[in-house]
Protein backbone atom coordinates (compact mmCIF):
# COMPACT_ATOMS: atom_id res chain seq x y z
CA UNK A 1 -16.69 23.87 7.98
CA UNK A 2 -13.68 24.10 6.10
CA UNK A 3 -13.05 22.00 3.09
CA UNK A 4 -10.74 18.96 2.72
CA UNK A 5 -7.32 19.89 2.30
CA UNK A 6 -3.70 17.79 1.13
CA UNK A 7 -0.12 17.92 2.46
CA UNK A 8 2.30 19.98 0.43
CA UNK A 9 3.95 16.88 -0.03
CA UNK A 10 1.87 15.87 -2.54
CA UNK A 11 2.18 19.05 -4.25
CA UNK A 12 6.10 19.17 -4.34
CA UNK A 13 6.20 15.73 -5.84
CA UNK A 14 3.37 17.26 -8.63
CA UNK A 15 5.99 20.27 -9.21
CA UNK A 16 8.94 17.91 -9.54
CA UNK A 17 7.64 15.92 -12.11
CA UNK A 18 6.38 19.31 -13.79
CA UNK A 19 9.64 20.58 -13.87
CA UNK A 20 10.85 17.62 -15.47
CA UNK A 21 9.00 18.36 -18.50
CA UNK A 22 11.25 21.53 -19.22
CA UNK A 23 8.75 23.90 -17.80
CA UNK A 24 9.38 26.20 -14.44
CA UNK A 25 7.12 25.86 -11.65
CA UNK A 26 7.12 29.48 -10.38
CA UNK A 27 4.90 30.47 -13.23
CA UNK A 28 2.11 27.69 -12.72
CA UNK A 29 2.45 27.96 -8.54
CA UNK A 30 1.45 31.66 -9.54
CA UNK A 31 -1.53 31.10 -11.42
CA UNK A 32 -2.67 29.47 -8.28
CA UNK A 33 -1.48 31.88 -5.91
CA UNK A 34 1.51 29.65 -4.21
CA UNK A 35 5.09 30.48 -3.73
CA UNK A 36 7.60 28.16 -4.46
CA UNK A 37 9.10 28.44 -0.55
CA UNK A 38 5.43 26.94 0.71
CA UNK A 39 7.00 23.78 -1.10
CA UNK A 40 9.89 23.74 1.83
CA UNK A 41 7.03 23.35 4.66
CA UNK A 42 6.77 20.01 5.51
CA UNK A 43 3.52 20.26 7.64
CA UNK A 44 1.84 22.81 5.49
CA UNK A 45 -1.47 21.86 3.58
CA UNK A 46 -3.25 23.45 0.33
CA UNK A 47 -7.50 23.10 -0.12
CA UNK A 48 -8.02 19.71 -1.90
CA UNK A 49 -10.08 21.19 -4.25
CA UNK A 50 -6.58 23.58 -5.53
CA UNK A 51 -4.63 20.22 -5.71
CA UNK A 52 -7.01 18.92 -8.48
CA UNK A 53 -6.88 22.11 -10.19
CA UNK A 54 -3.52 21.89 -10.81
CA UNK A 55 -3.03 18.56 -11.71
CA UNK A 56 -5.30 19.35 -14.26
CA UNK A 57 -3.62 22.38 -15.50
CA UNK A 58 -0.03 20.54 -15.26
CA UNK A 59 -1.35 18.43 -17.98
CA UNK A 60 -2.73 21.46 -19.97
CA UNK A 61 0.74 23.27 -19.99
CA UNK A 62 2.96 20.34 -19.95
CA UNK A 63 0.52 19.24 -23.35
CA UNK A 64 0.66 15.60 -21.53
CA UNK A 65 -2.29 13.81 -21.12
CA UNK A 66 -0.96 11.15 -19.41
CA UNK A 67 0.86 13.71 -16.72
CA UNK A 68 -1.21 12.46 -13.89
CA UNK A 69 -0.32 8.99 -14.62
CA UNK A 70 3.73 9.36 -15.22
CA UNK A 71 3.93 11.08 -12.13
CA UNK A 72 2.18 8.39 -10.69
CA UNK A 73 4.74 6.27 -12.07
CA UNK A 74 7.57 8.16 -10.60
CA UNK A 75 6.23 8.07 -7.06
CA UNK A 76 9.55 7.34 -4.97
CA UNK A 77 10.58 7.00 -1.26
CA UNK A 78 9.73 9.92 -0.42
CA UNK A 79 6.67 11.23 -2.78
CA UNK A 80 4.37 10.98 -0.38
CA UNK A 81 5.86 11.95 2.59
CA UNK A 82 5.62 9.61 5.87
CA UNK A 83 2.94 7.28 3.88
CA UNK A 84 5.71 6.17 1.18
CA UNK A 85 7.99 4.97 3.81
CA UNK A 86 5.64 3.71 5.97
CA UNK A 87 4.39 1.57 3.23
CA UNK A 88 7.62 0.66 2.13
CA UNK A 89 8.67 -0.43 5.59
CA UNK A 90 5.74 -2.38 6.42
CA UNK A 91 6.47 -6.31 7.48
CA UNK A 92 4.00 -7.64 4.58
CA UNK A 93 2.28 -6.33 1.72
CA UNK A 94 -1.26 -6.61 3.41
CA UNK A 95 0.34 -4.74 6.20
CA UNK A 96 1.58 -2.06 3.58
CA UNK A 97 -1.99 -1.45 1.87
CA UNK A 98 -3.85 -1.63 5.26
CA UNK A 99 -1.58 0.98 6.99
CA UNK A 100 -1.85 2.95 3.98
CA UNK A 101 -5.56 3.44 4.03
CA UNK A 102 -5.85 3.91 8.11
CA UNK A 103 -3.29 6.68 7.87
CA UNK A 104 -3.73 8.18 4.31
CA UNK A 105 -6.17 10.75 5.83
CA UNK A 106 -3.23 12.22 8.10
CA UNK A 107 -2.11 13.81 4.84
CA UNK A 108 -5.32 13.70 2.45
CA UNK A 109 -8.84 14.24 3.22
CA UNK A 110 -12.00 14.16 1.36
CA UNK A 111 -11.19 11.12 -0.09
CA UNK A 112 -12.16 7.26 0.05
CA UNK A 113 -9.55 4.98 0.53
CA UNK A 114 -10.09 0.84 0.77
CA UNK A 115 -8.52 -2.36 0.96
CA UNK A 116 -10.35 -5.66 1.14
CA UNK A 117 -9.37 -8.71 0.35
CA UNK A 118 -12.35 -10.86 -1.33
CA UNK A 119 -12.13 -14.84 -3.45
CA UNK A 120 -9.04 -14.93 -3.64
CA UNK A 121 -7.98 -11.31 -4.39
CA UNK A 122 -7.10 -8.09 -3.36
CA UNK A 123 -8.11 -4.70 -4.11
CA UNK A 124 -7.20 -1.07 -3.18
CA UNK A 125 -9.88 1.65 -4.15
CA UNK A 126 -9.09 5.14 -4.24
CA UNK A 127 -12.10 8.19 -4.84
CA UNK A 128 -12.87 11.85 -4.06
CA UNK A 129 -15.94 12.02 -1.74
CA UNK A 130 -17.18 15.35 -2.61
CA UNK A 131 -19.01 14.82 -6.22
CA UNK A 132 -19.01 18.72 -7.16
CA UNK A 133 -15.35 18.24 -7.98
CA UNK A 134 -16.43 16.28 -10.49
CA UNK A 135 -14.27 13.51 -12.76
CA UNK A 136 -10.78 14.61 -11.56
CA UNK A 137 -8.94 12.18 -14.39
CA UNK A 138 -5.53 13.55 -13.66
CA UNK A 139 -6.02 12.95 -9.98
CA UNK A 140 -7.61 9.39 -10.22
CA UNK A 141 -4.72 8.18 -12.55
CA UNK A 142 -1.96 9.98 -10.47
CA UNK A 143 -2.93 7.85 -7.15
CA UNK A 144 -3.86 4.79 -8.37
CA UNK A 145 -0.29 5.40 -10.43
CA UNK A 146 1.79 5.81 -6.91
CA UNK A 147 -0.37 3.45 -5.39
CA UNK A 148 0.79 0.60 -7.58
CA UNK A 149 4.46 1.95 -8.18
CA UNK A 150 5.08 1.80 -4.59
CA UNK A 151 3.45 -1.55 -4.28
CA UNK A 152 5.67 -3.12 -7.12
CA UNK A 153 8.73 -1.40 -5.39
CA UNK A 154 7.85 -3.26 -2.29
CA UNK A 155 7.56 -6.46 -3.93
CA UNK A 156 11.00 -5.69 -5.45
CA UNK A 157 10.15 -4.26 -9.36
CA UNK A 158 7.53 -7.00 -10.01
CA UNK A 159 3.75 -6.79 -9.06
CA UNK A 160 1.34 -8.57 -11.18
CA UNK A 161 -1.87 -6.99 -11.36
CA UNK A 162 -5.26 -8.38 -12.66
CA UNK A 163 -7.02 -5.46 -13.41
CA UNK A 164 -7.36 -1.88 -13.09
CA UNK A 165 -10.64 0.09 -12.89
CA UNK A 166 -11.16 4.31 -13.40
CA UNK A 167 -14.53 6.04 -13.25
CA UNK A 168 -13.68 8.17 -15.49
CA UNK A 169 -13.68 7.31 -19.79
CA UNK A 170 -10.72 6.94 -21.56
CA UNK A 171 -9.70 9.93 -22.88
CA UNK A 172 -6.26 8.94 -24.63
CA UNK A 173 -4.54 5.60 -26.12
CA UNK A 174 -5.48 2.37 -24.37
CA UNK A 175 -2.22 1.16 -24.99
CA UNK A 176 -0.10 3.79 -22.48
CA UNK A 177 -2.43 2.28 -19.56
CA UNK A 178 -1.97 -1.35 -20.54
CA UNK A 179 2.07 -0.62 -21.12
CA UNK A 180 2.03 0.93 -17.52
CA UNK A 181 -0.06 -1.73 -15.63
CA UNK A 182 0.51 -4.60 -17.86
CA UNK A 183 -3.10 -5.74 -17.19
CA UNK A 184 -6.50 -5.43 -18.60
CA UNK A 185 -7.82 -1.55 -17.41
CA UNK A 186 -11.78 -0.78 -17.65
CA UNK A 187 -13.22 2.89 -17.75
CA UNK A 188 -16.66 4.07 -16.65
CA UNK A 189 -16.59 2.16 -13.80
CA UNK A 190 -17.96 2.37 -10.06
CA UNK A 191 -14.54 3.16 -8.35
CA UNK A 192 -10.33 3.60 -9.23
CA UNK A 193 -9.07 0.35 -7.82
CA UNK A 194 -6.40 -2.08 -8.62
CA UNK A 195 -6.77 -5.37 -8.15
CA UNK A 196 -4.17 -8.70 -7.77
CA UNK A 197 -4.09 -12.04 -6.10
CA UNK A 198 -4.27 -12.33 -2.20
CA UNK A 199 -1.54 -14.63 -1.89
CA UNK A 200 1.34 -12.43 -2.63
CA UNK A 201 0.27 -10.58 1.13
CA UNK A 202 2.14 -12.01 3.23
CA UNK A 203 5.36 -11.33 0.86
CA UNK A 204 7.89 -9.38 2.71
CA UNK A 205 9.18 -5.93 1.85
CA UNK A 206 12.47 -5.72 -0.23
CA UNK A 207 13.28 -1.91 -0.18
CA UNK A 208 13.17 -0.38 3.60
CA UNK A 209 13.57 -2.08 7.06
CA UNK A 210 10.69 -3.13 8.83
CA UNK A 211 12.00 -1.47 12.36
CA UNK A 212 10.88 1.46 10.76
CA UNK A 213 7.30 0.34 10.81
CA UNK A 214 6.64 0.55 14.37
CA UNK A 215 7.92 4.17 14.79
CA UNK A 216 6.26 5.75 11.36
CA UNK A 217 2.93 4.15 12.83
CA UNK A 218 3.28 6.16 16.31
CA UNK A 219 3.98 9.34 14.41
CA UNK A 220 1.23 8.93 12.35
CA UNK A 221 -0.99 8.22 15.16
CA UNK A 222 0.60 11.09 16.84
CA UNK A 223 -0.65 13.49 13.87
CA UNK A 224 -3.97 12.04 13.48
CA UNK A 225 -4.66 12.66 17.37
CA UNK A 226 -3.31 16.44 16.76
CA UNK A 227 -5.48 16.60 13.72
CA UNK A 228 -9.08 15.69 15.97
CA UNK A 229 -11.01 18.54 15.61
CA UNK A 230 -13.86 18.53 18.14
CA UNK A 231 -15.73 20.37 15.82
CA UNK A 232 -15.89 17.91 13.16
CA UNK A 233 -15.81 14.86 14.48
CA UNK A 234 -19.33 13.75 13.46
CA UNK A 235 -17.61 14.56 9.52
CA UNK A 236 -14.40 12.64 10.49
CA UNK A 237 -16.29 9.16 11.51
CA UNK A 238 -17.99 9.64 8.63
CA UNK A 239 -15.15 9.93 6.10
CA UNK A 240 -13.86 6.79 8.17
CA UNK A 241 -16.86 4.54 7.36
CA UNK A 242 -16.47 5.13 3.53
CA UNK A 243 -13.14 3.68 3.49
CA UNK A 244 -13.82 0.63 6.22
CA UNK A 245 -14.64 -3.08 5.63
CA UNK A 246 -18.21 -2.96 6.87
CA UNK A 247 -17.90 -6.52 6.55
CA UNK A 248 -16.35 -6.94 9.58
CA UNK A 249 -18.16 -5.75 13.37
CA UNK A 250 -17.29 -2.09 13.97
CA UNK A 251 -17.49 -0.61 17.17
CA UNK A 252 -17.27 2.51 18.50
CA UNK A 253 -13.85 1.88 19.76
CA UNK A 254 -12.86 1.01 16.70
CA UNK A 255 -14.12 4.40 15.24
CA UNK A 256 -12.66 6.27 18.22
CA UNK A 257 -9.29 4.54 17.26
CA UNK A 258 -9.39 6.25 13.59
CA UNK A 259 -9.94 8.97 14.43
CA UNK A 260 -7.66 9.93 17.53
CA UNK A 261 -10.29 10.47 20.30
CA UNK A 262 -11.51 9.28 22.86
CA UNK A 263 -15.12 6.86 22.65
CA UNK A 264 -16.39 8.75 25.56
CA UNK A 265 -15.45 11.94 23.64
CA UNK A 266 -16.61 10.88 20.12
CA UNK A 267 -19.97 9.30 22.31
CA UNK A 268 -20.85 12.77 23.35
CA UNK A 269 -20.56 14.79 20.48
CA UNK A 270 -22.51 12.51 18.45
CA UNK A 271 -25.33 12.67 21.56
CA UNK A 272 -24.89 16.61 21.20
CA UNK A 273 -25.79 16.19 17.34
CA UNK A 274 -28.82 13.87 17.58
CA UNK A 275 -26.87 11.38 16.03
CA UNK A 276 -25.33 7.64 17.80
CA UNK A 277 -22.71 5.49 16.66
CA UNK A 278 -25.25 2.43 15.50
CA UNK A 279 -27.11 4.69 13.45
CA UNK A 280 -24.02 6.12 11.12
CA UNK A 281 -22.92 2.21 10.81
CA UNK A 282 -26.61 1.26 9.57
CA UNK A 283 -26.51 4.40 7.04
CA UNK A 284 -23.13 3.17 6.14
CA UNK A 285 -24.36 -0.38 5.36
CA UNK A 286 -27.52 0.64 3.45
CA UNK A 287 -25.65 3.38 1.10
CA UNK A 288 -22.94 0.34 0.62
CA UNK A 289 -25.61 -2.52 0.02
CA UNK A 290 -27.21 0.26 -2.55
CA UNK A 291 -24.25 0.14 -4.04
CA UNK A 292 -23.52 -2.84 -4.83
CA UNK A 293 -27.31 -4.30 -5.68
CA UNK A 294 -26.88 -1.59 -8.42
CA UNK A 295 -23.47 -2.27 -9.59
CA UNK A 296 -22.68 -5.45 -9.05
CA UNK A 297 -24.15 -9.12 -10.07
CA UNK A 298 -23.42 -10.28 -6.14
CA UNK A 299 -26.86 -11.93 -5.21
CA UNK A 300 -28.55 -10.53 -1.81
CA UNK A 301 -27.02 -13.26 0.25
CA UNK A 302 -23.71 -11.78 -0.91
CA UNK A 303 -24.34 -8.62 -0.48
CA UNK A 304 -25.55 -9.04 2.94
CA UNK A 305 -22.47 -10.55 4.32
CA UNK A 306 -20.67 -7.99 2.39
CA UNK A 307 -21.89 -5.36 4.55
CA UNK A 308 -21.73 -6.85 7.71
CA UNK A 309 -25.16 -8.53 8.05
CA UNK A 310 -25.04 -12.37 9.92
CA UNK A 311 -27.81 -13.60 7.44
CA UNK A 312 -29.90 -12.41 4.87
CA UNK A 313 -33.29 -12.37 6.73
CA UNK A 314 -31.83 -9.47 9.04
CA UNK A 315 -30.17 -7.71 5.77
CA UNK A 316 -33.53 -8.14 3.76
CA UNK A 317 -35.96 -6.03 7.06
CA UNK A 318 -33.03 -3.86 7.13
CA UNK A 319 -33.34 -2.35 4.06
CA UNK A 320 -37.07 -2.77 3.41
CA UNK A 321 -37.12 -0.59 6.67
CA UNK A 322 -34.37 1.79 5.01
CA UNK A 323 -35.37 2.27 1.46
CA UNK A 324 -39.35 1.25 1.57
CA UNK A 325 -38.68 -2.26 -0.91
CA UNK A 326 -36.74 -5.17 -0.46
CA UNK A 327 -33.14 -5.25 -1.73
CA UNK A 328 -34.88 -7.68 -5.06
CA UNK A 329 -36.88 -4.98 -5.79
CA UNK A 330 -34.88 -2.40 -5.40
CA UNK A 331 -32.53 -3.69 -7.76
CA UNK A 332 -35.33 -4.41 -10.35
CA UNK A 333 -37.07 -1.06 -10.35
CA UNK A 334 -33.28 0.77 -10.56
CA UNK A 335 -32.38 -1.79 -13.29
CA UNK A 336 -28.78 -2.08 -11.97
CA UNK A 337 -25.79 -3.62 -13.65
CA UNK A 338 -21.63 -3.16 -13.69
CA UNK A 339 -20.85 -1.91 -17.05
CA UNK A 340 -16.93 -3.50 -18.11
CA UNK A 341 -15.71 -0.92 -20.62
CA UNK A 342 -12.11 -1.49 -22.10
């Protein structure tokens, strides 16, 4: 199976903000292989894996450690392709982030995407699924960046934020990330997220009109239907379930939705595989309740309802059945905790 790959989109807005540092891009495209035309192709995609690399060497040659984060901060209309104006022309924020994570694969795979909105507050997540790319710092800081710029611009310039979170540890002055998101920002944590208060969703968009919405939402359903690949489907739901709010009931319908085929489709390839549509949403649940017994201070009842269980009593033989100990123990013998690092 082929590897996850990104829209030259994404690339060309990397370049730009390259170029702005004095420094050509012909030479740096070459180390990697790329001509400068394969910028031009709007539907034309690179290896994920080749995107990171080059983020990473940007920062090298441009001798800016913070490269992944300015051109975060530069993120415009058009930086990410389709997704920046379909964000941008959404009716409310919530509409914004949650169209932003149903349609970011169209343009990036291998990568989780959230939104969830939780006491009071929301938060976007953003992470690379495969872990033998390893701590991609450039890349974390460069989405979480655009994320947040676009989300200010849609609020008109002003987004208050109450916290940010990277996996990775700080590597340079904690100053240039508290200038940039005005908030508190850990490191070493479980996920990239930003997080703010809920009530600010149903705020309307200031920059784009929302009749835009409604047509950016059919062409992105549009490419996500062209982009079902038989082949991978099983991979595809997959992906899906990292990013969803398992919190919620998910049916196949819903998954078939996602992913631009049919349930009937979707029903028999996963028959063909040994595999059924319950069974990938109970894995899901399990890895997510993992999770957060080991990360989080959330007590089981929590937890449970967090990933989509009624009541605890069903949650609790669930994952006895799963792991072999009850979510309690499990938590004791791993000795889990969320470690706040500013």
């Amino acid at each position: 199976m082929a590897g996850p790959t990104i829209s030259v989109l994404f690339l060309r807005h990397i370049v730009n903000c390259f170029e702005l540092t004095g420094r050509p891009r012909a030479p740096m495209l070459a180390e990697f292989g790329l001509h400068p035309s394969l910028l031009d192709d709007r539907e034309a995609t690179i290896p994920l894996a080749q995107f990171l690399q080059l983020l990473e060497h940007a920062a090298r040659c441009s001798a800016n450690p913070h490269f992944g984060l300015q051109s975060g901060r530069l993120a415009g209309s058009d930086s990410l392709g389709p997704l920046s104006f379909l964000f941008l022309s959404a009716p409310t924020l919530g509409d914004a982030f949650r169209s932003f994570v149903r349609y970011l694969d169209t343009m990036q795979q291998g990568v989780r995407n959230a939104f969830a909105v939780e006491s009071g507050r929301a938060m976007f997540e953003y992470s690379i699924l495969d872990p033998s790319f390893g701590m991609r710092r450039q890349d974390a800081e460069y989405s979480i960046g655009a994320t947040y710029t676009l989300a200010k611009n849609y609020c008109g310039g002003q987004l208050e934020l109450a916290e940010v979170c990277f996996e990775h540890p700080r590597a340079v002055a904690y100053s240039r990330y508290r200038d940039f998101f005005n908030c508190d920002v850990f490191f070493e944590q479980p996920r990239n997220s930003i997080t703010f208060d809920a009530a600010i969703l149903n705020q309307p968009g200031k920059i784009l009109s929302a009749d835009l919405f409604p047509i950016l939402v059919d062409h992105l359903q549009r490419k996500a239907a062209a982009q079902c690949d038989p082949a991978d489907l099983l991979g595809m739901l997959e992906n899906w379930l990292a990013s969803a709010d398992i919190s919620r009931p998910l049916g196949l319908e819903d998954g078939a939705l996602e992913v631009g085929c049919s349930p009937k489709k979707i029903q028999r390839h996963l028959s063909q595989r040994g595999a059924t549509w319950r069974g990938l949403l109970h894995k899901r649940r399990i890895a997510a309740a993992e999770r957060l017994l080991l990360e989080s201070h959330r007590s089981v009842a929590d937890v449970a309802l967090a990933t989509g269980y009624a009541e605890s009593a069903s949650f609790i033989r669930a994952f006895k059945a799963a792991s072999g100990m009850t979510p309690a123990r499990y938590r004791a013998d791993r000795g889990g905790s969320a470690r706040r690092i500013p």
